[in-house]
Protein backbone atom coordinates (compact mmCIF):
# COMPACT_ATOMS: atom_id res chain seq x y z
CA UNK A 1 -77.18 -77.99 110.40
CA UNK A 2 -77.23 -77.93 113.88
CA UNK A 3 -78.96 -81.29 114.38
CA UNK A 4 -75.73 -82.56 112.45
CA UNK A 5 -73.37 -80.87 114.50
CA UNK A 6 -74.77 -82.26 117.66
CA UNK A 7 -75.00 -85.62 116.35
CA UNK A 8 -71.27 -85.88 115.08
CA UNK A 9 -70.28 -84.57 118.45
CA UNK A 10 -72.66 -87.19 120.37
CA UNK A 11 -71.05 -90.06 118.58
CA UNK A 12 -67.77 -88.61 119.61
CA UNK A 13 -66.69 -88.33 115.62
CA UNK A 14 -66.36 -84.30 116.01
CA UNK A 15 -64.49 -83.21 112.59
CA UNK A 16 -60.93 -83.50 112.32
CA UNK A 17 -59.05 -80.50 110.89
CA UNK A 18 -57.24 -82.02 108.36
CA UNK A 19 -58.47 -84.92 106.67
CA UNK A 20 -57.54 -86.72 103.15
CA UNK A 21 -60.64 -86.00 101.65
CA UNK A 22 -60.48 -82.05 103.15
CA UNK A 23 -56.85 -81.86 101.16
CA UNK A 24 -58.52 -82.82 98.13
CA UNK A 25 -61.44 -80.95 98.38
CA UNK A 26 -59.15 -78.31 99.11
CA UNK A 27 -56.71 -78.94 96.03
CA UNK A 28 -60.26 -78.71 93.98
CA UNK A 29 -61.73 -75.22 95.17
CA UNK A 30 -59.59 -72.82 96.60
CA UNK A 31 -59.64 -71.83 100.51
CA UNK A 32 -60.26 -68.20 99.60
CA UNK A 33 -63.28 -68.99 97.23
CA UNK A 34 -65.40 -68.26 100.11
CA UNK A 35 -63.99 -67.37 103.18
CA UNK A 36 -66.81 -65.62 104.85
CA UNK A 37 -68.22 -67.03 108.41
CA UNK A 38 -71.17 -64.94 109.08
CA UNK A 39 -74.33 -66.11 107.97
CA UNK A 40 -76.20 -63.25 108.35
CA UNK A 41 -73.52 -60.87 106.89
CA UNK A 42 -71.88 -62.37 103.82
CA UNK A 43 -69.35 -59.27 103.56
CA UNK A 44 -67.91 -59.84 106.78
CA UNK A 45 -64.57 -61.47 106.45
CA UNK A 46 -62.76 -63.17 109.29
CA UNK A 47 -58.91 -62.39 109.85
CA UNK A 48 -57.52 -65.29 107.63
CA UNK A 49 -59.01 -64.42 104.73
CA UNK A 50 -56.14 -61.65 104.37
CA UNK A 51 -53.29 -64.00 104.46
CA UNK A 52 -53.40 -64.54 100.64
CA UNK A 53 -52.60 -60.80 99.74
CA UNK A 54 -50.15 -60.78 103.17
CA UNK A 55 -48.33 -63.87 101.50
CA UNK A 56 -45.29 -62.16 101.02
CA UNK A 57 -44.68 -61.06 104.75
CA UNK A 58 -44.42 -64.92 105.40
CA UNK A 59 -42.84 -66.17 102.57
CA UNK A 60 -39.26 -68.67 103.58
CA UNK A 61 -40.69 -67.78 107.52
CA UNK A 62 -40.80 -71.29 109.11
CA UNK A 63 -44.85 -70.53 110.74
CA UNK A 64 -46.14 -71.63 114.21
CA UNK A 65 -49.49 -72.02 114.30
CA UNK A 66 -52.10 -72.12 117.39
CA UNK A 67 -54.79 -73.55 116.25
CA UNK A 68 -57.96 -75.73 116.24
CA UNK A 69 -60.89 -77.27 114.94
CA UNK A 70 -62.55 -74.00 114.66
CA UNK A 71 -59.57 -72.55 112.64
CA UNK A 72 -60.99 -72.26 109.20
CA UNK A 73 -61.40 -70.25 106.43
CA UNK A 74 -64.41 -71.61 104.25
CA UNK A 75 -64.19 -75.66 103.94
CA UNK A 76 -60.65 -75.49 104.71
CA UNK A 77 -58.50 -75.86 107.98
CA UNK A 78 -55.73 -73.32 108.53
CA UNK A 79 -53.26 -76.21 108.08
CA UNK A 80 -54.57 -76.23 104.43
CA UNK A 81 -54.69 -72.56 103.86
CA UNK A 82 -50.81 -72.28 104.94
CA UNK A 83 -50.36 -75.09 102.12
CA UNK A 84 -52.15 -73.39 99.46
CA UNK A 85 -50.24 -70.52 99.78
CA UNK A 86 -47.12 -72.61 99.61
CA UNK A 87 -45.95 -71.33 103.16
CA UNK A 88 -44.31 -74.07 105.27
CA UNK A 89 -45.43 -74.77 108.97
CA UNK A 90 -43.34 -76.40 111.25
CA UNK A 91 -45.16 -76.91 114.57
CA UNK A 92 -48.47 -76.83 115.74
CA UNK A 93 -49.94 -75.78 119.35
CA UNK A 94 -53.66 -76.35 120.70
CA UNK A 95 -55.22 -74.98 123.57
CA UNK A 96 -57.92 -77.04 125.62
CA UNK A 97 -59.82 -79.66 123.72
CA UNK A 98 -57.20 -80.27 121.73
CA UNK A 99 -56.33 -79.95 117.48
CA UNK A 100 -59.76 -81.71 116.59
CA UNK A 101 -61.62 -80.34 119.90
CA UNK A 102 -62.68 -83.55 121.02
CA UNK A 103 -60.96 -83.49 124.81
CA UNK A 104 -63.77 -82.93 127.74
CA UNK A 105 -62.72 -79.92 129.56
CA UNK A 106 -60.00 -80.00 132.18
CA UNK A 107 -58.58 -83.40 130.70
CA UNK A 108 -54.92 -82.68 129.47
CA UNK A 109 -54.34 -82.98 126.11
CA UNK A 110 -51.71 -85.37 124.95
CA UNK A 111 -49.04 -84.20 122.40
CA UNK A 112 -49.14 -85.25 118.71
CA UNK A 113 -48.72 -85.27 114.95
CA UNK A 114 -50.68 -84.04 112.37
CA UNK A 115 -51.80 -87.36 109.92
CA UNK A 116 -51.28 -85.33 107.11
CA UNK A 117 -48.47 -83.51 107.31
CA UNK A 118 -46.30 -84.80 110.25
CA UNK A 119 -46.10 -81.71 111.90
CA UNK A 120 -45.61 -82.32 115.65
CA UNK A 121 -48.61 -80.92 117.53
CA UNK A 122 -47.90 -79.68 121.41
CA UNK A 123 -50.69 -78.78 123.53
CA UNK A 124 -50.71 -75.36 125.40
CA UNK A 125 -53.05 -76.92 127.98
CA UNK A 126 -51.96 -78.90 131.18
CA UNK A 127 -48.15 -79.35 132.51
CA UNK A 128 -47.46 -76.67 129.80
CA UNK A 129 -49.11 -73.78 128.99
CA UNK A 130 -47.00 -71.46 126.76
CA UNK A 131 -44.45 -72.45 124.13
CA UNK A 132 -41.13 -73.55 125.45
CA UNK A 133 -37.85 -71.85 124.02
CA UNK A 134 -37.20 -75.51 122.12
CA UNK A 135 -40.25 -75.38 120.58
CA UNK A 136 -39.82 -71.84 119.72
CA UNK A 137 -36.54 -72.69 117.66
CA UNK A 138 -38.05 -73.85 114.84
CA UNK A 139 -40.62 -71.05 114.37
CA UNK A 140 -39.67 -67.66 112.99
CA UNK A 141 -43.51 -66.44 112.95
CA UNK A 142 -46.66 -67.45 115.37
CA UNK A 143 -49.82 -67.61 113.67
CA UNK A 144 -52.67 -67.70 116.05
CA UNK A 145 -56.41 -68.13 114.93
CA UNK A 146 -59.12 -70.05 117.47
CA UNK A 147 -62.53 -69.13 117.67
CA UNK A 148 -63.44 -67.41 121.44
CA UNK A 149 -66.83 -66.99 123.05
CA UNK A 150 -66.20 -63.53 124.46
CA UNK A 151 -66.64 -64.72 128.33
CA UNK A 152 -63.48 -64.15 130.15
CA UNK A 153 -63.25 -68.03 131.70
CA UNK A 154 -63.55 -69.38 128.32
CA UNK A 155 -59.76 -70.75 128.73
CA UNK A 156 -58.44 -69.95 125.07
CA UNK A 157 -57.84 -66.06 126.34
CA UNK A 158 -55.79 -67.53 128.89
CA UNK A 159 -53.64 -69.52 125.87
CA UNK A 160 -53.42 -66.55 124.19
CA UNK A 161 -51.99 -64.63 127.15
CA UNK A 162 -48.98 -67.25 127.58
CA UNK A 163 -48.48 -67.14 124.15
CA UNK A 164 -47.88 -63.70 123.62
CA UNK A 165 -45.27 -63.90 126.78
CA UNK A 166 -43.60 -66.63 125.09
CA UNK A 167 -43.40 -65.16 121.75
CA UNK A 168 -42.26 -61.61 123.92
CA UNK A 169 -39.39 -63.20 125.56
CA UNK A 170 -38.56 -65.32 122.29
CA UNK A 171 -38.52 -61.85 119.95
CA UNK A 172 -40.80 -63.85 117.77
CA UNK A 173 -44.07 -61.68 115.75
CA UNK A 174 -47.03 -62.83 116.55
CA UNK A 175 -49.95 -62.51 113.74
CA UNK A 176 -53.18 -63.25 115.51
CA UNK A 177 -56.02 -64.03 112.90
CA UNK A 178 -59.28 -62.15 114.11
CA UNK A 179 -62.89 -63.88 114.69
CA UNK A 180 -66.20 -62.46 115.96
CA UNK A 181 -67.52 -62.94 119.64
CA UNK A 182 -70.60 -64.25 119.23
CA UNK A 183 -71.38 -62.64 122.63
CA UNK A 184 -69.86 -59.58 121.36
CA UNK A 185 -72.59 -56.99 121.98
CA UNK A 186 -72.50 -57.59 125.95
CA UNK A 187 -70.32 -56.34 128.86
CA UNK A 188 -71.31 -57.93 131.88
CA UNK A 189 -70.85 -58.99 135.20
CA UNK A 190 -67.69 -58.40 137.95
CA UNK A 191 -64.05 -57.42 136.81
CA UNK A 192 -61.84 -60.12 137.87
CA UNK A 193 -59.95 -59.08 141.76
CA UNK A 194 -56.32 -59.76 141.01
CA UNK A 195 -56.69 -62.49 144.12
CA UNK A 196 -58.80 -65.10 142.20
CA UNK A 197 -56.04 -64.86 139.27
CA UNK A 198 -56.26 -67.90 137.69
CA UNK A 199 -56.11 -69.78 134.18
CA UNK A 200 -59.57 -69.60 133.71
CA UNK A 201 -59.38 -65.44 134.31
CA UNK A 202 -55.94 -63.47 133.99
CA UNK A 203 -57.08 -60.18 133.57
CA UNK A 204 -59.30 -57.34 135.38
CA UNK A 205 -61.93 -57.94 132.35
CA UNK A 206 -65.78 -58.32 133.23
CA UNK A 207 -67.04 -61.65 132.95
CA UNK A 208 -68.39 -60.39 129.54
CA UNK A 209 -66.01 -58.44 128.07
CA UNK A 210 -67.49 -57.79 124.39
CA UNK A 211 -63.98 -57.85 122.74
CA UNK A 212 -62.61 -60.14 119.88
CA UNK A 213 -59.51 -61.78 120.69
CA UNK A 214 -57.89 -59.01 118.29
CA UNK A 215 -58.87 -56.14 120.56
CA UNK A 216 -57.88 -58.12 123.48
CA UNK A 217 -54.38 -58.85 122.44
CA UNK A 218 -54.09 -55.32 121.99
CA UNK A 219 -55.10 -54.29 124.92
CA UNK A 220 -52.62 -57.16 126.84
CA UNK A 221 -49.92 -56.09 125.34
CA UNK A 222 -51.03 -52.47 125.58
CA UNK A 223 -51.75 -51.96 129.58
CA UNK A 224 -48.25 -54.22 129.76
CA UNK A 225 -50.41 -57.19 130.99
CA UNK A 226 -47.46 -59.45 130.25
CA UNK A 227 -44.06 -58.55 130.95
CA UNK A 228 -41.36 -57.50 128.38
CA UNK A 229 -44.81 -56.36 126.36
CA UNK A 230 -43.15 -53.75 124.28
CA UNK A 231 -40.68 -56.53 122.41
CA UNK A 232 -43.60 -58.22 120.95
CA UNK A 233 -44.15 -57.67 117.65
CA UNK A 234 -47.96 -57.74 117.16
CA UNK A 235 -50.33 -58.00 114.07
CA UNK A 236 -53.87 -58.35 114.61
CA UNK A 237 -55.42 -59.37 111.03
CA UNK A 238 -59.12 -57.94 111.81
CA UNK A 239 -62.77 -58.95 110.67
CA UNK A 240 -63.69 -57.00 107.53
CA UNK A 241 -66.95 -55.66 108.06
CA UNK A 242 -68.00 -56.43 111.17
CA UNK A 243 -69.84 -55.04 113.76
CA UNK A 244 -70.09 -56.46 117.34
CA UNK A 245 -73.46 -56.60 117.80
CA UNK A 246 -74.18 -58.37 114.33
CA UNK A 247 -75.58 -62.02 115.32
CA UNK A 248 -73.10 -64.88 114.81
CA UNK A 249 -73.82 -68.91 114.74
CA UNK A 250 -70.62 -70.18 114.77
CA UNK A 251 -69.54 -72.34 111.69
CA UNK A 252 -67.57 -74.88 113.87
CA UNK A 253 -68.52 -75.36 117.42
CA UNK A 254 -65.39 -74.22 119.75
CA UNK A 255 -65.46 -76.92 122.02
CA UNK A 256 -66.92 -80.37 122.49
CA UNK A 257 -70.16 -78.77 125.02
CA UNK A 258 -70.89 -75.61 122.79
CA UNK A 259 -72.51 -77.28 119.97
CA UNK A 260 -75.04 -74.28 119.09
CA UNK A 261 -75.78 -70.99 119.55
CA UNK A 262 -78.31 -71.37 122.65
CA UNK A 263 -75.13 -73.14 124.15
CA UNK A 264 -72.92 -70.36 123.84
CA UNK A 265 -75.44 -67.86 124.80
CA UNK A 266 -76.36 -69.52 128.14
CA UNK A 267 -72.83 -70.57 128.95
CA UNK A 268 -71.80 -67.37 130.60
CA UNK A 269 -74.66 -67.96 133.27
CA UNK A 270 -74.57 -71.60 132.79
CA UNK A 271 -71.11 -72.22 133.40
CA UNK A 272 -71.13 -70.64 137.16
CA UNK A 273 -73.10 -73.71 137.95
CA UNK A 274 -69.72 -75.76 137.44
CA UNK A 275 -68.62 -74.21 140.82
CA UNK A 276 -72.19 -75.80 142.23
CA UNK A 277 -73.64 -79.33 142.59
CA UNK A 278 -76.39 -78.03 139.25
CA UNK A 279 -75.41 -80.12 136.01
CA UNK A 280 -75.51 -77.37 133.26
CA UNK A 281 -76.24 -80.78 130.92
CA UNK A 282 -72.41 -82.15 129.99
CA UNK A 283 -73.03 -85.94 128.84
CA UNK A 284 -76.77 -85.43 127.64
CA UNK A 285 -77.26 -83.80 124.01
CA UNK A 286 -78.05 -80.33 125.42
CA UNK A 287 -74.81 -79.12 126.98
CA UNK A 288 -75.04 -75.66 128.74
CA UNK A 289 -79.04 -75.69 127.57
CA UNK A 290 -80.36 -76.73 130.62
CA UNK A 291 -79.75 -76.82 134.61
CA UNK A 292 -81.00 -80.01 136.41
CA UNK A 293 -80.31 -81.95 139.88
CA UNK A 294 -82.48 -84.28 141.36
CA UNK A 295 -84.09 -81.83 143.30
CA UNK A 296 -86.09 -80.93 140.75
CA UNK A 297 -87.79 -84.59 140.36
CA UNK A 298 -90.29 -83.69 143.47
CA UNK A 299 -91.75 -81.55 140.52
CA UNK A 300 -93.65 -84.05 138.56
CA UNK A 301 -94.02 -82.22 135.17
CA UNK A 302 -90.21 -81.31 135.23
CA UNK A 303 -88.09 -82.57 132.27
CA UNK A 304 -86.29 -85.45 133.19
CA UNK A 305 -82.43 -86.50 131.86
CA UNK A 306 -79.57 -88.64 132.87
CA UNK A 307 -76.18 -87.70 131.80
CA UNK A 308 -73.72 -90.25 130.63
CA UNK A 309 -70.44 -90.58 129.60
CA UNK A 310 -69.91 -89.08 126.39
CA UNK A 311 -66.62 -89.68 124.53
CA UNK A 312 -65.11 -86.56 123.64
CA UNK A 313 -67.58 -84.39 125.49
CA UNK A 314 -67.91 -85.84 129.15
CA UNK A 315 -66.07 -88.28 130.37
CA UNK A 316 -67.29 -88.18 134.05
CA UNK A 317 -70.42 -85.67 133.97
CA UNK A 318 -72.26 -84.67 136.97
CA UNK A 319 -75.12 -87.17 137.75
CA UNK A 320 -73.54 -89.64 135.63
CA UNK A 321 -76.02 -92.10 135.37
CA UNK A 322 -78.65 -90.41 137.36
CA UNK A 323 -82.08 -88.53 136.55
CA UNK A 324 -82.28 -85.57 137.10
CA UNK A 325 -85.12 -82.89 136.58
CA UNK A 326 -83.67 -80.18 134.27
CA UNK A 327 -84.86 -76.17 133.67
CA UNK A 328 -85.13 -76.24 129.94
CA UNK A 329 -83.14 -73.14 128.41
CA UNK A 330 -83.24 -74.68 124.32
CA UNK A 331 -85.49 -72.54 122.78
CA UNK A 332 -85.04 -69.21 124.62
CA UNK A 333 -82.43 -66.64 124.49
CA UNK A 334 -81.19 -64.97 127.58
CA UNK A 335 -82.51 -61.61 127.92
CA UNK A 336 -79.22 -60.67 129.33
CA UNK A 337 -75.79 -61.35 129.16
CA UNK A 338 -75.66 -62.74 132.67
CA UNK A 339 -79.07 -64.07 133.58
CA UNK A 340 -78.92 -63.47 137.35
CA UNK A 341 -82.31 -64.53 137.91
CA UNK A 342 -81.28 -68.12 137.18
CA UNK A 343 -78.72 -67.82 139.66
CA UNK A 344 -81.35 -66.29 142.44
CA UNK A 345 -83.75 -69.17 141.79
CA UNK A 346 -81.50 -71.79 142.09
CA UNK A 347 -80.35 -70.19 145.32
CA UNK A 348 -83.57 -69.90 146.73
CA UNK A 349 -84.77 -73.28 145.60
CA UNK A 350 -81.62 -75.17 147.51
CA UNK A 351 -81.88 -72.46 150.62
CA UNK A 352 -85.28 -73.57 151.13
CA UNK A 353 -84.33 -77.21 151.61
CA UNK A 354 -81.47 -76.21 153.66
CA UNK A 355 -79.35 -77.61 151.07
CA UNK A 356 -75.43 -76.62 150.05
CA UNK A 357 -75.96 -74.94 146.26
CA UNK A 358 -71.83 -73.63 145.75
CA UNK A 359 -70.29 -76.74 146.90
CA UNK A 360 -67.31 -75.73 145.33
CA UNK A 361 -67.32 -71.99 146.87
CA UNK A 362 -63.12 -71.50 145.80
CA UNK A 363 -63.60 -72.86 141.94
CA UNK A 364 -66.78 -70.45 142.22
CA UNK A 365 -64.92 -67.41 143.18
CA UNK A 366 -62.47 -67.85 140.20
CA UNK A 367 -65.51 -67.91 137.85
CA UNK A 368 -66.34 -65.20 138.66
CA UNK A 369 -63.35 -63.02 139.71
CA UNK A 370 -64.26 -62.69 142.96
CA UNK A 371 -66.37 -64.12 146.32
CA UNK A 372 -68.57 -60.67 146.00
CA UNK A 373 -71.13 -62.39 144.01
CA UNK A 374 -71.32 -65.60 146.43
CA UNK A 375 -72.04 -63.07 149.61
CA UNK A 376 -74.54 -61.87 147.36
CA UNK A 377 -76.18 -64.58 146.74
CA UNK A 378 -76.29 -65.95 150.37
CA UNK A 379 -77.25 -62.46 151.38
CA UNK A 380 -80.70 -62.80 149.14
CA UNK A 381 -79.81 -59.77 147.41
CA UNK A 382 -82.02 -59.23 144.34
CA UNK A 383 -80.90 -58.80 140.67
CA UNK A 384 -81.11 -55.39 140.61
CA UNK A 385 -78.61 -54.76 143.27
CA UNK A 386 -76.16 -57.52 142.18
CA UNK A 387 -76.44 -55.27 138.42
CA UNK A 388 -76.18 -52.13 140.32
CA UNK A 389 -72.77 -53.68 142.04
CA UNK A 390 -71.16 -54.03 138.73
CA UNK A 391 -72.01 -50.63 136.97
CA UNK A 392 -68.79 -48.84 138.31
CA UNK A 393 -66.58 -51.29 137.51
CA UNK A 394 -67.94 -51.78 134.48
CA UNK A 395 -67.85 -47.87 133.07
CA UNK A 396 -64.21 -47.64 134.50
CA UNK A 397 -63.43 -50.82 132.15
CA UNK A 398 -65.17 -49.15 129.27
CA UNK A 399 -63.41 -46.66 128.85
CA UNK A 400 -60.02 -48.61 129.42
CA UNK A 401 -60.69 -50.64 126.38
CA UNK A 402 -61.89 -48.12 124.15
CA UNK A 403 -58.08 -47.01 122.78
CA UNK A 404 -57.91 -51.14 121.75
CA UNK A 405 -61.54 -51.55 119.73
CA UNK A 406 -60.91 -52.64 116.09
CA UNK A 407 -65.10 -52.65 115.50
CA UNK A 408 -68.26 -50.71 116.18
């Protein structure tokens, strides 16, 4: 299954939500059939799968949805669920990546229609970022179901921020359709300093915040993280029978470079290395499973790769074209949420050469909320006392987000 996956995304055919053959399948065997998404936990029930006995509440609404590849409920897209129920959608909005999640990340996303049902499609990520008022006309309801990784610059928290302003100032209910984190059971790392603000962090969350999406709309509107919060209307449809630290492979991967589950393990660690001159593997066929730079060649039994362009994954990966030796993270899980060894080794390893490892030291700081962990780093400090760091900050934002937990 997740050979397949890999190799639809590596030949840059990554599903499309809504296809012909989908709406017939669909038309066949109904999208609530078999709704369930966890593999090891058949009873657990995403947030969709209640829409069919909520029907009611949303029949003659004209629906906005926000929405993805990932936004399914079984074999069927959200697009097909909303026709099922005979419920009538009249726009469509997708964060970064796109509807059919095959934009590399940081390209904008162009606007669009729907082949099936015409609907126009406006992407949330680029020039504009949150719903505009004309857009917002010809909705009467927002609908929002996409599939997070639980690691607070994973940028569809960010969408979901601007969409609950927009639908605040607009006086328009928002119903957002609840999915695991499949990095749920960890709270890691920094809280984000209100300085390094950004889109890909918001909010004073750890880097690993162990929340579903549902909790942390609750808790955005709830600490009056967006302003006007008390006019939005908010429905958060949860998980039935989940638990946080129950493990999840995700059905659909979430964006073109998580394919699998060791991908979205490692990418919390992994992804710092975007603010460095590492490649974390973008445009080879083990995104966020490795680290490599050509460093790493002087070691003669290191694995060797080359990144290349990859439609619809990388367009212009670091190293393009060029081997690289590569620290091979595919078969083993991190031990932690944020493995700072990794971080200390590469530090070490570049220090030694007199080499430049954070070459991007500003983009850095955003990742992680703050330049703290930098000054670590250059300062040698060991794990423990980068952990240690984090601990207060950490049990002060525990107990913030308790009121807002949906799940044990």
């Amino acid at each position: 299954m997740k050979t397949l996956l890999l190799l639809l995304l590596l030949a840059g055919v990554f599903a499309v939500p809504v296809t012909a053959d989908e709406t017939k399948r669909a038309a066949a065997q109904s999208c609530f059939s078999d709704p369930t998404t966890m593999a090891s936990d058949l009873s657990a029930r995403v947030g969709a799968s209640q829409l069919k006995q909520r029907q009611a509440e949303l029949r003659g609404k004209r629906l906005g949805l926000v929405v993805n590849q990932s936004s399914r409920l079984g074999h069927c897209h959200l697009v097909d669920v909303i026709a099922e129920l005979g419920l009538q959608v009249t726009v469509i909005f997708t964060p970064e990546h796109g509807f059919r999640g095959d934009a590399d990340a940081g390209a904008a996303v162009a606007d669009s229609r729907d082949q099936h049902s015409g609907v126009p499609i406006y992407s949330l990520y680029g020039a504009q970022k949150a719903p505009d008022a004309a857009q917002l006309a010809q909705v009467d309801l927002l609908l929002f179901d996409l599939q997070d990784v639980g690691t607070r610059f994973y940028t569809y928290l960010s969408t979901l921020h601007y969409v609950m302003q927009a639908a605040a100032n607009a006086k328009i209910p928002l119903w957002l359709l609840d999915r695991p984190n499949p990095n749920g059971r960890w709270l890691d790392g920094p809280l984000l300093q209100p300085e390094f603000s950004s889109f890909v962090g918001l909010h004073p969350i750890p880097l690993l915040h162990g929340m579903t999406l549902g909790e942390l709309a609750l808790m955005i509107k709830g600490e009056g993280w967006i302003s006007n919060s008390k006019a939005l209307t908010l429905i958060v449809l949860p998980i039935a029978n989940y638990r946080r630290d129950l493990p999840y492979d995700l059905p659909v991967p979430p964006s073109p470079n998580l394919p699998n589950r060791q991908a979205v393990a490692w990418y919390p660690t992994l992804a710092l290395f975007e603010g460095t001159t590492v490649s974390v593997g973008r445009g080879t066929a083990w995104p966020f499973q490795l680290a490599g730079h050509p460093l790493l060649l002087e070691n003669s039994a290191s694995w060797v790769v080359t990144p290349v362009t990859t439609p619809g994954a990388a367009l212009n990966p670091p190293w393009r074209d060029t081997p690289i030796g590569a620290e091979d993270y595919r078969t083993e899980l991190p031990r932690h949420g944020l493995m700072v060894e990794v971080w200390l080794a590469w530090h070490k390893r570049f220090k030694a050469k007199g080499l430049t490892l954070i070459d991007k030291p500003a983009f850095f700081d955003k990742l992680a909320g703050t330049d703290q962990l930098r000054q670590q780093l250059d300062q040698q400090q060991n794990a423990a006392q980068i952990r240690q760091s984090w601990q207060q900050g950490l049990a002060s934002f525990a107990q913030r987000r308790a009121p807002y937990l949906l799940y044990p």
